[in-house]
PDB file of N, CA and C in Angstrom:
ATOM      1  N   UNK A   1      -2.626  11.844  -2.434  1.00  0.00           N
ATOM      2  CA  UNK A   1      -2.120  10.686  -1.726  1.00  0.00           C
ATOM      3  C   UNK A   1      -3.033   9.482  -1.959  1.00  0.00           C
ATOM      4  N   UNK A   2      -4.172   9.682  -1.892  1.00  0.00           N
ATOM      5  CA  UNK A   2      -5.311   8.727  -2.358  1.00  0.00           C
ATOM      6  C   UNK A   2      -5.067   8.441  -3.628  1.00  0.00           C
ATOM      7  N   UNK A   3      -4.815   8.620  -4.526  1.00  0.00           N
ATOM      8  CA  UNK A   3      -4.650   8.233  -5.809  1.00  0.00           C
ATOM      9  C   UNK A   3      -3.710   7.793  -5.778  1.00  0.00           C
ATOM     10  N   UNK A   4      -2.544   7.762  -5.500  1.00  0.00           N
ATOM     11  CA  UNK A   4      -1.234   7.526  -5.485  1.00  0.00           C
ATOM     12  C   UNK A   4      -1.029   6.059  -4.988  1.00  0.00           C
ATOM     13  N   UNK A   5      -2.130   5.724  -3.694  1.00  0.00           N
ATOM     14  CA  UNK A   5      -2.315   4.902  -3.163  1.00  0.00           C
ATOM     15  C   UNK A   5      -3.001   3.503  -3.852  1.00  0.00           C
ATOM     16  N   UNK A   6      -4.103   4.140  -4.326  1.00  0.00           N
ATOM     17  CA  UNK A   6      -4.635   3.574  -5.237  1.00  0.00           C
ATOM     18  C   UNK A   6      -4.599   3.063  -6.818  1.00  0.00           C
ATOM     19  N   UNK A   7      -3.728   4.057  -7.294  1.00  0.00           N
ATOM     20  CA  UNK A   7      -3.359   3.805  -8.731  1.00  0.00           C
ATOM     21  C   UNK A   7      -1.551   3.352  -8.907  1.00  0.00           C
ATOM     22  N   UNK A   8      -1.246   3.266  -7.959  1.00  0.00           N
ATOM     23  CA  UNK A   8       0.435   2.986  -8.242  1.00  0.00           C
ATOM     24  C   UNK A   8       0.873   2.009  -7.156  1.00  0.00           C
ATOM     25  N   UNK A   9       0.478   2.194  -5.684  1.00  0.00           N
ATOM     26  CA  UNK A   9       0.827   1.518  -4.708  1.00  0.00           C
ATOM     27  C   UNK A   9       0.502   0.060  -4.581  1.00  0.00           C
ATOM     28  N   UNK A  10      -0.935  -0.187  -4.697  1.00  0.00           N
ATOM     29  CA  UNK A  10      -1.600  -1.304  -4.726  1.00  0.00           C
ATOM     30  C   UNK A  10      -1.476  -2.060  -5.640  1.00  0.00           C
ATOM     31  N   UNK A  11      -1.125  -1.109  -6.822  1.00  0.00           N
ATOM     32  CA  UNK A  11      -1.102  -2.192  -7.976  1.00  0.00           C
ATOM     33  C   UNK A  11       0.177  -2.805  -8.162  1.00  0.00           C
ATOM     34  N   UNK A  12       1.346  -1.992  -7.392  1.00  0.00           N
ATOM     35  CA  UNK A  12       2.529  -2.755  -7.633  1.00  0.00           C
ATOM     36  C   UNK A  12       2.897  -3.797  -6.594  1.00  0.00           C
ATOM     37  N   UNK A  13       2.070  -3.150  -5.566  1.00  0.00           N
ATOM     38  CA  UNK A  13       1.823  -4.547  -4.430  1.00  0.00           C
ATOM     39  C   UNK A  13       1.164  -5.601  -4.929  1.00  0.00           C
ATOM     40  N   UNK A  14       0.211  -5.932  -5.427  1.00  0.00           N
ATOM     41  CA  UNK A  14      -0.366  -7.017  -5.768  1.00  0.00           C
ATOM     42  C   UNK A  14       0.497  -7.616  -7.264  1.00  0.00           C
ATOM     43  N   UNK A  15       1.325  -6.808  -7.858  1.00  0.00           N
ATOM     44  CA  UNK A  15       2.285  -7.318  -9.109  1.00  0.00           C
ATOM     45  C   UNK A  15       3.316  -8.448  -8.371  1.00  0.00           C
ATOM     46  N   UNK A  16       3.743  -7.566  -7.012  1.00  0.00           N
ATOM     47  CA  UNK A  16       4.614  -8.681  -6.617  1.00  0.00           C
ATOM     48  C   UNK A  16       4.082  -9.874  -5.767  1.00  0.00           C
ATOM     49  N   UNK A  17       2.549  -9.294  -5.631  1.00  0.00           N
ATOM     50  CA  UNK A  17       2.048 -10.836  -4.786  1.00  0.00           C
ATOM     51  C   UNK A  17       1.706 -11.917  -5.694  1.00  0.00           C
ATOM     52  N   UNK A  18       1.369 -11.580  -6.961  1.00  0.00           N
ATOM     53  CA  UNK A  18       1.290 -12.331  -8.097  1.00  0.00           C
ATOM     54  C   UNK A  18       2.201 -13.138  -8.608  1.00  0.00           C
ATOM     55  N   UNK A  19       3.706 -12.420  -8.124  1.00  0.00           N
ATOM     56  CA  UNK A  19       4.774 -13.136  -8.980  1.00  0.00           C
ATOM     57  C   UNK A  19       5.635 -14.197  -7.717  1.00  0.00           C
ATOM     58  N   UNK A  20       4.898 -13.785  -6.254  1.00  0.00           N
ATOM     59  CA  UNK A  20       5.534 -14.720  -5.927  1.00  0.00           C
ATOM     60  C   UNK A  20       4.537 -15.772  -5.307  1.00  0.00           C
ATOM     61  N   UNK A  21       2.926 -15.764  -5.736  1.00  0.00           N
ATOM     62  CA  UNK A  21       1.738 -16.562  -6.101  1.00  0.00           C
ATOM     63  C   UNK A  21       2.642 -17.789  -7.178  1.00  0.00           C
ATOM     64  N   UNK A  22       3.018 -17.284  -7.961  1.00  0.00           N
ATOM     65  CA  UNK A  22       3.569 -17.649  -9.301  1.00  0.00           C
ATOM     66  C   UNK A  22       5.001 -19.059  -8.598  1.00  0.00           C
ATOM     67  N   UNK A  23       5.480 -18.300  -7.932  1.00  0.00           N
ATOM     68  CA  UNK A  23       6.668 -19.100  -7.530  1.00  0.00           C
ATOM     69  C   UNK A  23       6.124 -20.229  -6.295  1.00  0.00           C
ATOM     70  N   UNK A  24       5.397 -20.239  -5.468  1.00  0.00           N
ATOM     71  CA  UNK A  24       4.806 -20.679  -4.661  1.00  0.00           C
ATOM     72  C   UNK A  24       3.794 -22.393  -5.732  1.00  0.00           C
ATOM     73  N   UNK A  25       3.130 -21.631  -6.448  1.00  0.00           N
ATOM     74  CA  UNK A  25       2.470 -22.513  -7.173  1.00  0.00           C
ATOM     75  C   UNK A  25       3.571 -23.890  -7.971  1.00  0.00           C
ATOM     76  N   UNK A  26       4.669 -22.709  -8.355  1.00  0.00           N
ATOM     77  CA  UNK A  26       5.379 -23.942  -8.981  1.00  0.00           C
ATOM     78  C   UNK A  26       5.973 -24.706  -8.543  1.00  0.00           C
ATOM     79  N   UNK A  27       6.484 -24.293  -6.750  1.00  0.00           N
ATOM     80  CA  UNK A  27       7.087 -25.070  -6.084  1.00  0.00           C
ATOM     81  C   UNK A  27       5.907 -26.291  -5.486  1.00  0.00           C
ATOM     82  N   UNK A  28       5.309 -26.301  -5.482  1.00  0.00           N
ATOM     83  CA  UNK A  28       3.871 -26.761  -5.285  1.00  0.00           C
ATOM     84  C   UNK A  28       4.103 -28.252  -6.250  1.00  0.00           C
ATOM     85  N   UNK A  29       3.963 -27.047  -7.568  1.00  0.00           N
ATOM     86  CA  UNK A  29       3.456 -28.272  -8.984  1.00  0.00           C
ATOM     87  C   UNK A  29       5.151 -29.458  -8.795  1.00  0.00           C
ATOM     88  N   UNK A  30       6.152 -28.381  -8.815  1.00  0.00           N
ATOM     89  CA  UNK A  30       7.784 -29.324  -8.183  1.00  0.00           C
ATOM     90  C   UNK A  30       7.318 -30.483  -7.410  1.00  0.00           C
ATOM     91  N   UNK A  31       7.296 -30.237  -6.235  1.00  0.00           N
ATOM     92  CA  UNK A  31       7.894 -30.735  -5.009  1.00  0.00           C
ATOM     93  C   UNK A  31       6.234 -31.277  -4.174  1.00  0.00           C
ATOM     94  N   UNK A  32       4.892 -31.067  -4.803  1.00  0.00           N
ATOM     95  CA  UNK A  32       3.663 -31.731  -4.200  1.00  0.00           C
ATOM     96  C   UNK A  32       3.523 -31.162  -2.968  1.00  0.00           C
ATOM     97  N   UNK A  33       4.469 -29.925  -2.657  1.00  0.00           N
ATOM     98  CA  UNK A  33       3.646 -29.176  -1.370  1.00  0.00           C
ATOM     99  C   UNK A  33       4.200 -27.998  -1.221  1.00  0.00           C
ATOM    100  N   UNK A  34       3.656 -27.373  -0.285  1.00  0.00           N
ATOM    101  CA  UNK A  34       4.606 -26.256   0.129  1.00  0.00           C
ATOM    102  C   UNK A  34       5.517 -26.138   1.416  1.00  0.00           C
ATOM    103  N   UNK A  35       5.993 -27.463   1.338  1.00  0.00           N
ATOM    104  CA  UNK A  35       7.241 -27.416   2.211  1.00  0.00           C
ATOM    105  C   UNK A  35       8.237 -26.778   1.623  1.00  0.00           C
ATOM    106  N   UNK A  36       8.910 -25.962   2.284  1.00  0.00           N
ATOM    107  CA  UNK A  36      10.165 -24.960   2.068  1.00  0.00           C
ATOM    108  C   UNK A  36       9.412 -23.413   1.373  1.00  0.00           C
ATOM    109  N   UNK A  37       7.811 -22.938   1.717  1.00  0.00           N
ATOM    110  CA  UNK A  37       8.016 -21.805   1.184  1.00  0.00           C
ATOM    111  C   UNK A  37       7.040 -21.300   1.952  1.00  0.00           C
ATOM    112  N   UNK A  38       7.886 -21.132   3.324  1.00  0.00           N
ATOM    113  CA  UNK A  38       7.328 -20.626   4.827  1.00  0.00           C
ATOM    114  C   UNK A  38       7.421 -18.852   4.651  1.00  0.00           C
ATOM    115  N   UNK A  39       8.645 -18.639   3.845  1.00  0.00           N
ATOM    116  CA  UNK A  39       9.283 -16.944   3.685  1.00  0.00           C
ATOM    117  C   UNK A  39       8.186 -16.863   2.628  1.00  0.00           C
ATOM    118  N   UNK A  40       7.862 -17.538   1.683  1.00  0.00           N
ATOM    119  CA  UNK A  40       7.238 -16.635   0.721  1.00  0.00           C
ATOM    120  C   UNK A  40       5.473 -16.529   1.166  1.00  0.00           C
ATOM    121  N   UNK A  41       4.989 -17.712   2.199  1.00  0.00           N
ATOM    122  CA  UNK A  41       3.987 -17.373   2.552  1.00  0.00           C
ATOM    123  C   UNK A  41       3.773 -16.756   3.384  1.00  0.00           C
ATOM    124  N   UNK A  42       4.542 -16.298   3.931  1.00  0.00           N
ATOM    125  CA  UNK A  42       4.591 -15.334   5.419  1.00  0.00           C
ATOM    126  C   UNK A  42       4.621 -13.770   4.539  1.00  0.00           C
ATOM    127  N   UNK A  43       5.112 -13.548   3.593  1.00  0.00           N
ATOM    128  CA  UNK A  43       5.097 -12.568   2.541  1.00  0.00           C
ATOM    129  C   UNK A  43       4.008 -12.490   2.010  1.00  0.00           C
ATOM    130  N   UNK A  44       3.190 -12.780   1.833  1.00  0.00           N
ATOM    131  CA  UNK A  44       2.369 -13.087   1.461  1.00  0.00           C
ATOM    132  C   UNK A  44       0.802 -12.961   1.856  1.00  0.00           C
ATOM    133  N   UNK A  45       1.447 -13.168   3.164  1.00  0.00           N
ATOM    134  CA  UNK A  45      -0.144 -12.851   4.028  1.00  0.00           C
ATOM    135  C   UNK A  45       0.229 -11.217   4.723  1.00  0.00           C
ATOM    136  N   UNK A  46       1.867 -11.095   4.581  1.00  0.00           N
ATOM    137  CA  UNK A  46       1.730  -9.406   5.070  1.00  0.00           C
ATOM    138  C   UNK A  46       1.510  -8.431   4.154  1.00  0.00           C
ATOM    139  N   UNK A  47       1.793  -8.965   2.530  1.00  0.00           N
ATOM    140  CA  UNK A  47       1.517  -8.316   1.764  1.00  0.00           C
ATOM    141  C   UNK A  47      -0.295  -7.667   1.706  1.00  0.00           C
ATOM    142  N   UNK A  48      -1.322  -9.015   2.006  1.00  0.00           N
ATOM    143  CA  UNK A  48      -2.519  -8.801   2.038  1.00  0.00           C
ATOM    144  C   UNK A  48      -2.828  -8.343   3.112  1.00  0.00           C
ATOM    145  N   UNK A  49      -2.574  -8.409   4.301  1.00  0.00           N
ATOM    146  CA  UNK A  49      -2.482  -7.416   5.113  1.00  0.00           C
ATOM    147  C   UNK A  49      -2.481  -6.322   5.337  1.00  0.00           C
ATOM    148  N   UNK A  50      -0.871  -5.395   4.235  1.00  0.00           N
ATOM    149  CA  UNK A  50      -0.662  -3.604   3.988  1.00  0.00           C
ATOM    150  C   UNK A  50      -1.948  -3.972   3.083  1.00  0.00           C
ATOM    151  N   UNK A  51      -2.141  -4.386   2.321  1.00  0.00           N
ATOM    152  CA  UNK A  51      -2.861  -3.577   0.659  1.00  0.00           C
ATOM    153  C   UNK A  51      -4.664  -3.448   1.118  1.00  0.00           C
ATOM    154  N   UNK A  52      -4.735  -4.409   1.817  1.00  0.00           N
ATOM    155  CA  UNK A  52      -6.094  -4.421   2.768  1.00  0.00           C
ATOM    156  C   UNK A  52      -6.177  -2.989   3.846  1.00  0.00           C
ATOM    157  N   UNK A  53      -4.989  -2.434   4.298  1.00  0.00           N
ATOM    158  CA  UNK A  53      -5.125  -1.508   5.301  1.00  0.00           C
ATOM    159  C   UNK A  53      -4.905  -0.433   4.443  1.00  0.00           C
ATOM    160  N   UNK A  54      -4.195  -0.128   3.419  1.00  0.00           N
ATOM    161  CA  UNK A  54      -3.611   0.742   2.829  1.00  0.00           C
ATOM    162  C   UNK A  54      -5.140   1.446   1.911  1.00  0.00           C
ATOM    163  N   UNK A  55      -5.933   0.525   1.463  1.00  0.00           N
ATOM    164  CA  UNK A  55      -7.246   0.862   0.608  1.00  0.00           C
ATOM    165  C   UNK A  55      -7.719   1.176   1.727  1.00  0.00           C
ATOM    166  N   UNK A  56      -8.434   0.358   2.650  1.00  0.00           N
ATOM    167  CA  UNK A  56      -9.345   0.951   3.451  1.00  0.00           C
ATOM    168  C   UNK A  56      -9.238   2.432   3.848  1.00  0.00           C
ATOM    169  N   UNK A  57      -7.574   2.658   4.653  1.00  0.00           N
ATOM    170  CA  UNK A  57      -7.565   4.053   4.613  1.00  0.00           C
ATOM    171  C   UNK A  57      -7.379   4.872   3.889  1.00  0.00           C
ATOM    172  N   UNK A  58      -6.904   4.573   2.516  1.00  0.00           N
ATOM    173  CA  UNK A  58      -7.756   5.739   1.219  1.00  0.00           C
ATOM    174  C   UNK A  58      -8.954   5.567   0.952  1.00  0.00           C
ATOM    175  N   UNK A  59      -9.407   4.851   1.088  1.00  0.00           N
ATOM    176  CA  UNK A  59     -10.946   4.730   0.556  1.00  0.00           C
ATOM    177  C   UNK A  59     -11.683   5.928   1.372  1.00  0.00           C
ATOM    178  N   UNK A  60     -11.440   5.587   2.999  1.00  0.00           N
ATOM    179  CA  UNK A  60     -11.986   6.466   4.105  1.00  0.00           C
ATOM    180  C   UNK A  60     -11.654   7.732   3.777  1.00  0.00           C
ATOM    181  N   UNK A  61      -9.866   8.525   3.841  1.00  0.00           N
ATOM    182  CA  UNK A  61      -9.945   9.511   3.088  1.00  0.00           C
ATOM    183  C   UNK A  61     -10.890  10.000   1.906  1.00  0.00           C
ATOM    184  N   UNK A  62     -10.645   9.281   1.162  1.00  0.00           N
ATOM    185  CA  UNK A  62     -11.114   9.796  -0.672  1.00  0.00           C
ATOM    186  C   UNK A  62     -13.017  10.044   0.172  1.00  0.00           C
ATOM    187  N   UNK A  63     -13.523   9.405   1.038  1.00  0.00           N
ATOM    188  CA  UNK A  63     -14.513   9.848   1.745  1.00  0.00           C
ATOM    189  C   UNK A  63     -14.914  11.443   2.638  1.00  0.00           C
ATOM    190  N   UNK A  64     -14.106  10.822   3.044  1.00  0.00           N
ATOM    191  CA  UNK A  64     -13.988  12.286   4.451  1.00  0.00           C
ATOM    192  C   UNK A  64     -13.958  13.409   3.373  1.00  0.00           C
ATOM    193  N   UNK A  65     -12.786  13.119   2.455  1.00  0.00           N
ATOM    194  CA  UNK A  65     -12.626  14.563   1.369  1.00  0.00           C
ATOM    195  C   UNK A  65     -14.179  14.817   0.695  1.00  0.00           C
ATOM    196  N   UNK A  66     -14.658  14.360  -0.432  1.00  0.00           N
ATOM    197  CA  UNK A  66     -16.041  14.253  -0.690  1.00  0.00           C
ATOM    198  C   UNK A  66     -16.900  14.598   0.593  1.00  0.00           C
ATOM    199  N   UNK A  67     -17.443  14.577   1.690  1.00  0.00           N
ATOM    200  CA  UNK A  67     -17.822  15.199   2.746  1.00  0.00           C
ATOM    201  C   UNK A  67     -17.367  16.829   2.647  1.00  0.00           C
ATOM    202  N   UNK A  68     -16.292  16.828   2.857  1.00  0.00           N
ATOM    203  CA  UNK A  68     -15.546  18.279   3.311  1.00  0.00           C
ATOM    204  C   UNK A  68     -15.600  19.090   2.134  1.00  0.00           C
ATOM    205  N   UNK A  69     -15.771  18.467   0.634  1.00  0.00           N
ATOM    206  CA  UNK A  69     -16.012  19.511  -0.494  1.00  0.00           C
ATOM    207  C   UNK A  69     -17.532  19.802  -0.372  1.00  0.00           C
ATOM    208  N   UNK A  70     -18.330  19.410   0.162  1.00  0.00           N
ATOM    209  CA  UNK A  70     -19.507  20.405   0.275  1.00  0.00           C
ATOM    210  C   UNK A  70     -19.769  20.925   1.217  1.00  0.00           C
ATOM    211  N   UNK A  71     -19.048  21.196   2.460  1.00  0.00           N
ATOM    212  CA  UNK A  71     -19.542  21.789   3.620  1.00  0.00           C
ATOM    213  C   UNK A  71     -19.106  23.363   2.876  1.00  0.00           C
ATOM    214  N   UNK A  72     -20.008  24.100   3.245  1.00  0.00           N
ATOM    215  CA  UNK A  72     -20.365  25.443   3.245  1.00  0.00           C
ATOM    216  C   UNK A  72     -19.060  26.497   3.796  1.00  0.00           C
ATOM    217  N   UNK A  73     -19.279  26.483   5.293  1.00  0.00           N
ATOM    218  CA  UNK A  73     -18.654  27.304   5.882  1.00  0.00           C
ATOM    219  C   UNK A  73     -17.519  27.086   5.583  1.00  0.00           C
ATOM    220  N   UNK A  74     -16.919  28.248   5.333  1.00  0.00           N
ATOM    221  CA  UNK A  74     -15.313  27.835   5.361  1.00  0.00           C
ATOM    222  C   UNK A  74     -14.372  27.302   5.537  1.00  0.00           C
ATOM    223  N   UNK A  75     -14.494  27.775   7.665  1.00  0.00           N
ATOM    224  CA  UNK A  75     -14.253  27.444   8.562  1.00  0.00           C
ATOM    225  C   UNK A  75     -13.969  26.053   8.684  1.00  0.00           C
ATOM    226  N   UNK A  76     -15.321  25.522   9.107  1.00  0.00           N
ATOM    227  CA  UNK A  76     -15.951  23.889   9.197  1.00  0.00           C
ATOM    228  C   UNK A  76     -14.949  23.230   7.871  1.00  0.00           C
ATOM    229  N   UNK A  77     -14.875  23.671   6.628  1.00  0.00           N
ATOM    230  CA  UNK A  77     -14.754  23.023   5.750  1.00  0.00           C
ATOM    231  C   UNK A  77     -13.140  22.793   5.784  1.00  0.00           C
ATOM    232  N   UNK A  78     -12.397  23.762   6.280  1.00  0.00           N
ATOM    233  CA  UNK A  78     -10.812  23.980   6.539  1.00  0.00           C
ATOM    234  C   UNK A  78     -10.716  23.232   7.229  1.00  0.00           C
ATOM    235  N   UNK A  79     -11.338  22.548   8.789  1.00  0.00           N
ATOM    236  CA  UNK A  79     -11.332  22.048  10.030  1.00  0.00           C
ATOM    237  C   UNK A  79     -11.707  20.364   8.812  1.00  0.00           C
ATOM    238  N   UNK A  80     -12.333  20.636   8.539  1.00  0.00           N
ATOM    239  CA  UNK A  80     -12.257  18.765   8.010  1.00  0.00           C
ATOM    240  C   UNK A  80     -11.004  18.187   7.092  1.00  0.00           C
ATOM    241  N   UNK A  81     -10.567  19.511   6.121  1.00  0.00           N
ATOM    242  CA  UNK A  81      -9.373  19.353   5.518  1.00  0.00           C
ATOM    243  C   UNK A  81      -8.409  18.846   6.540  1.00  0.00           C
ATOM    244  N   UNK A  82      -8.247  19.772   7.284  1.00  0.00           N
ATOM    245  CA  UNK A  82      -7.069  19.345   8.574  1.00  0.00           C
ATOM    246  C   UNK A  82      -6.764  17.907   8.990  1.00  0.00           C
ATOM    247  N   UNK A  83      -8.059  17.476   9.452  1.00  0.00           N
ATOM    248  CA  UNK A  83      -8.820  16.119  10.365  1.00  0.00           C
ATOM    249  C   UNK A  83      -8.019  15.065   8.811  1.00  0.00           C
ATOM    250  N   UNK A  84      -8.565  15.364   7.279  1.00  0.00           N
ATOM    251  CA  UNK A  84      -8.052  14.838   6.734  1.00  0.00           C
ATOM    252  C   UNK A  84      -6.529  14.694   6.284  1.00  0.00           C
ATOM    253  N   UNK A  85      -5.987  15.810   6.511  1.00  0.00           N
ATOM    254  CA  UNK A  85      -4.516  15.637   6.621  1.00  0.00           C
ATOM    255  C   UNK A  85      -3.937  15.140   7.814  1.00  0.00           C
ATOM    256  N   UNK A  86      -4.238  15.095   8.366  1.00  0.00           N
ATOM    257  CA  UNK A  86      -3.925  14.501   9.929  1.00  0.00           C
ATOM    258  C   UNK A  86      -3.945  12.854   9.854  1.00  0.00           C
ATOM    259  N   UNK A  87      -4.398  12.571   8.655  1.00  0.00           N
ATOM    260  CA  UNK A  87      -4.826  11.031   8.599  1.00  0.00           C
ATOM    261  C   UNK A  87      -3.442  10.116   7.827  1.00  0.00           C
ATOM    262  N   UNK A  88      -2.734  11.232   7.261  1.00  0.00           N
ATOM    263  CA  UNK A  88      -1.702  11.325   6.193  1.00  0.00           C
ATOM    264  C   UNK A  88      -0.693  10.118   6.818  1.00  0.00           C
ATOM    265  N   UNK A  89      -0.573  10.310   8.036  1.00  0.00           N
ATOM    266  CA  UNK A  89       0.402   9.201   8.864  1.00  0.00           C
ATOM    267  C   UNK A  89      -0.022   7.901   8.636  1.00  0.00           C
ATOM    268  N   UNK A  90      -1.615   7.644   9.026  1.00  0.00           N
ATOM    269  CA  UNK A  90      -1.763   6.588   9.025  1.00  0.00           C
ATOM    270  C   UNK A  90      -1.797   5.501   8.232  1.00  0.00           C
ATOM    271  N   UNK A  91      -1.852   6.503   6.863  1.00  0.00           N
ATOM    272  CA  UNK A  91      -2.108   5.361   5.294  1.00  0.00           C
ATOM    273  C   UNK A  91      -0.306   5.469   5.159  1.00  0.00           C
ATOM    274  N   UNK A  92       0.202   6.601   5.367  1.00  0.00           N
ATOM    275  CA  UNK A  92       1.398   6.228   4.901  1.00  0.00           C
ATOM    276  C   UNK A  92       2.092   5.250   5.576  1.00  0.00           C
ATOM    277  N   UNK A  93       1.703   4.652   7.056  1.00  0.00           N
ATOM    278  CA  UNK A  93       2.764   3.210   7.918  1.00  0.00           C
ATOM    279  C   UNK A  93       2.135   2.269   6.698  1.00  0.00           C
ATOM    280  N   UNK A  94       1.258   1.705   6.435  1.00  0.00           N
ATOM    281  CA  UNK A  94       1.134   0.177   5.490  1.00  0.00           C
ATOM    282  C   UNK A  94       2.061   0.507   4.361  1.00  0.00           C
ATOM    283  N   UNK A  95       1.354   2.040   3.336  1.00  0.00           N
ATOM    284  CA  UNK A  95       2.588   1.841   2.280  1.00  0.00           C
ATOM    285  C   UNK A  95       4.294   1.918   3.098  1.00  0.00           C
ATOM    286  N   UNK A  96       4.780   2.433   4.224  1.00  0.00           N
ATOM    287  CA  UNK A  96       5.628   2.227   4.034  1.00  0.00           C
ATOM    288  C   UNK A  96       6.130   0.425   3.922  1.00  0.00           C
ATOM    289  N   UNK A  97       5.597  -0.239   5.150  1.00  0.00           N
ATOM    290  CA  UNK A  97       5.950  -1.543   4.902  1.00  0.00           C
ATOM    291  C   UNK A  97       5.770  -2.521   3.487  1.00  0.00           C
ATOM    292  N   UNK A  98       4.894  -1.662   3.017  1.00  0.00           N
ATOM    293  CA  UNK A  98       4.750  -2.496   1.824  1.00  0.00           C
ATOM    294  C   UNK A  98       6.432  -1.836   0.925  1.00  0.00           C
ATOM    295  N   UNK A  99       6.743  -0.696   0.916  1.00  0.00           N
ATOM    296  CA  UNK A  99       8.170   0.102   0.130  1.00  0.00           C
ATOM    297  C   UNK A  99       8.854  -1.209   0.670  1.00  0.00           C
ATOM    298  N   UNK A 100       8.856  -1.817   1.821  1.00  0.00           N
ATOM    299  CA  UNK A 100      10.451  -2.756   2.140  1.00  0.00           C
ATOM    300  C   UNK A 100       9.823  -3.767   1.908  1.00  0.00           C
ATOM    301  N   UNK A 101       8.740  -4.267   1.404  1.00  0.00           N
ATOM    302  CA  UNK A 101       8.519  -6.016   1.140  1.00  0.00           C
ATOM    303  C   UNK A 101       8.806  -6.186  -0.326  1.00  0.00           C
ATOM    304  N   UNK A 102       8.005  -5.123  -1.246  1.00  0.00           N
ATOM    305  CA  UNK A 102       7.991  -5.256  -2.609  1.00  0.00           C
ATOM    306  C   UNK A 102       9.566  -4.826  -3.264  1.00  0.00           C
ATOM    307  N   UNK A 103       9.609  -6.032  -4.341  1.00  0.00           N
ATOM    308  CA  UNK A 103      10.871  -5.625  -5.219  1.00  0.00           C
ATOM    309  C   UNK A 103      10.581  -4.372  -5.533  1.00  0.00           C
ATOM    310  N   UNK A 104      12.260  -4.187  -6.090  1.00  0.00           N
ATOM    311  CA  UNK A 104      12.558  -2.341  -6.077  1.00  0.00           C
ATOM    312  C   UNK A 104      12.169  -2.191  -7.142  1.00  0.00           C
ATOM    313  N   UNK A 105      11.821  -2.976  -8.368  1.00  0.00           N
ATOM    314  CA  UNK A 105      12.018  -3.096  -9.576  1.00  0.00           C
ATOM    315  C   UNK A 105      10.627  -2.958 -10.310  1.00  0.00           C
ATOM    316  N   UNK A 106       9.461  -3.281  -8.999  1.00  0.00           N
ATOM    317  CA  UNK A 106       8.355  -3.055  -9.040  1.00  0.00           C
ATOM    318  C   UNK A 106       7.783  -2.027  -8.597  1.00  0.00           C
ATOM    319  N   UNK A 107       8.402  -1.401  -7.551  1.00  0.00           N
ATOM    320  CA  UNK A 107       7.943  -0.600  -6.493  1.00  0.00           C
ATOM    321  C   UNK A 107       7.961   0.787  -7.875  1.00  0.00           C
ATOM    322  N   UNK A 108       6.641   1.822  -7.885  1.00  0.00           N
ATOM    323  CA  UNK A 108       6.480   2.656  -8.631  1.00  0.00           C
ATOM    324  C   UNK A 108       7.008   4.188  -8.251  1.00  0.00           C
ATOM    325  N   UNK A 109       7.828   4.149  -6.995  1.00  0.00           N
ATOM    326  CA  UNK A 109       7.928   5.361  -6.612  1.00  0.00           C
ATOM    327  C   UNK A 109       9.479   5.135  -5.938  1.00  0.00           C
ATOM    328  N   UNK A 110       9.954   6.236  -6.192  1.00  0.00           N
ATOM    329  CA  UNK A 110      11.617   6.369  -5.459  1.00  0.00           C
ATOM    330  C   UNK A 110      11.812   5.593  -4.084  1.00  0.00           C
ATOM    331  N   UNK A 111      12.591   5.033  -3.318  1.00  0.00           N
ATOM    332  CA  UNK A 111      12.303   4.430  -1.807  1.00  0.00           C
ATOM    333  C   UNK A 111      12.781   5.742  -0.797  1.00  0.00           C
ATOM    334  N   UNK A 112      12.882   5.733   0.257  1.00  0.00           N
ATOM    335  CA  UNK A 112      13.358   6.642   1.275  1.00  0.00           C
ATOM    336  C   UNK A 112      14.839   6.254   0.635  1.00  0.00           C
ATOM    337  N   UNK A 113      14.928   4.949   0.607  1.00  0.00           N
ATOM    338  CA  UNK A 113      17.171   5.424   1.110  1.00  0.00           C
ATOM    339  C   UNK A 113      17.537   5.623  -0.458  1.00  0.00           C
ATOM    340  N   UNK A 114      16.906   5.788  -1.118  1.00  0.00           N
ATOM    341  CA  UNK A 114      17.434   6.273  -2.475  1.00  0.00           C
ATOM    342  C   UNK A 114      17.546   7.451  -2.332  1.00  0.00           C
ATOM    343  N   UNK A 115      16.009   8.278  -1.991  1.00  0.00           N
ATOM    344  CA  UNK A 115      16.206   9.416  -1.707  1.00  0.00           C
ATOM    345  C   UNK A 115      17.382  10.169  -0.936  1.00  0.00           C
ATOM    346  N   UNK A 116      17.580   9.644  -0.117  1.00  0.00           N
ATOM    347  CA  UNK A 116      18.772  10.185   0.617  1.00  0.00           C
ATOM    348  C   UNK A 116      20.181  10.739  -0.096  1.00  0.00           C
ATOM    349  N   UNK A 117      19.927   9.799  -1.280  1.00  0.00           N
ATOM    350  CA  UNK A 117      21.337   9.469  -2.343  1.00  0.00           C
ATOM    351  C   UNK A 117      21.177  10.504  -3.359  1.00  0.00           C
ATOM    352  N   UNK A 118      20.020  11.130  -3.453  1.00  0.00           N
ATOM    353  CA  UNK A 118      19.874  12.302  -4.653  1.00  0.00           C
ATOM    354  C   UNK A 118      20.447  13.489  -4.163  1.00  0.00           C
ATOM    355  N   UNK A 119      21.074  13.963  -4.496  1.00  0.00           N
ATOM    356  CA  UNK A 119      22.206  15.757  -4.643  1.00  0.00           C
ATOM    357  C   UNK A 119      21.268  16.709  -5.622  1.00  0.00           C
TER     358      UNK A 119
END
């Protein structure tokens, strides 16, 4: 999930913050301001928002795990796995909001309501 997060999620989040960086700028270079691009900056700051929450809590995972591969005891070491799967919810709420901000076209992974549509 950490990788996933990190090597596919983020990067297609920041593809589409780039491209609508891109549109923002030109309406800019147009029109001498950014009057009329309230939707794309409001997008914009939620985008940096998920991708800011979404790393931190893989980062913390991809941590906790490294911890839990050297504990000894079994036990102890199963009990941190857990603690780390248990965390699974929390990185997955940012990527989900980020699945409904980013184009589909960017987005690197199937969406929920597609899924639904596979037989």
């Amino acid at each position: 999930m950490v990788r996933m997060a990190l090597n596919h999620i983020i990067p297609a989040a920041l593809e589409y913050k780039t491209k609508l960086l891109k549109e923002v700028s030109l309406s800019k270079d147009i029109y001498g301001s950014l009057t009329g691009c309230d939707t794309e900056m409001a997008i914009l700051e939620d985008i940096n928002k998920y991708i800011a929450d979404v790393r931190d809590k893989a980062v913390a995972m991809k941590q906790a795990r490294k911890k839990a591969n050297v504990i000894a005891d079994d036990y102890e070491r199963a009990l941190a796995y857990h603690e780390i799967a248990e965390s699974f919810p929390a990185l997955r709420k940012p990527i989900d909001k980020l699945e409904e901000i980013v184009d589909n076209k960017m987005w690197p992974l199937p969406k929920y309501r597609e899924l639904l549509f596979i037989s």
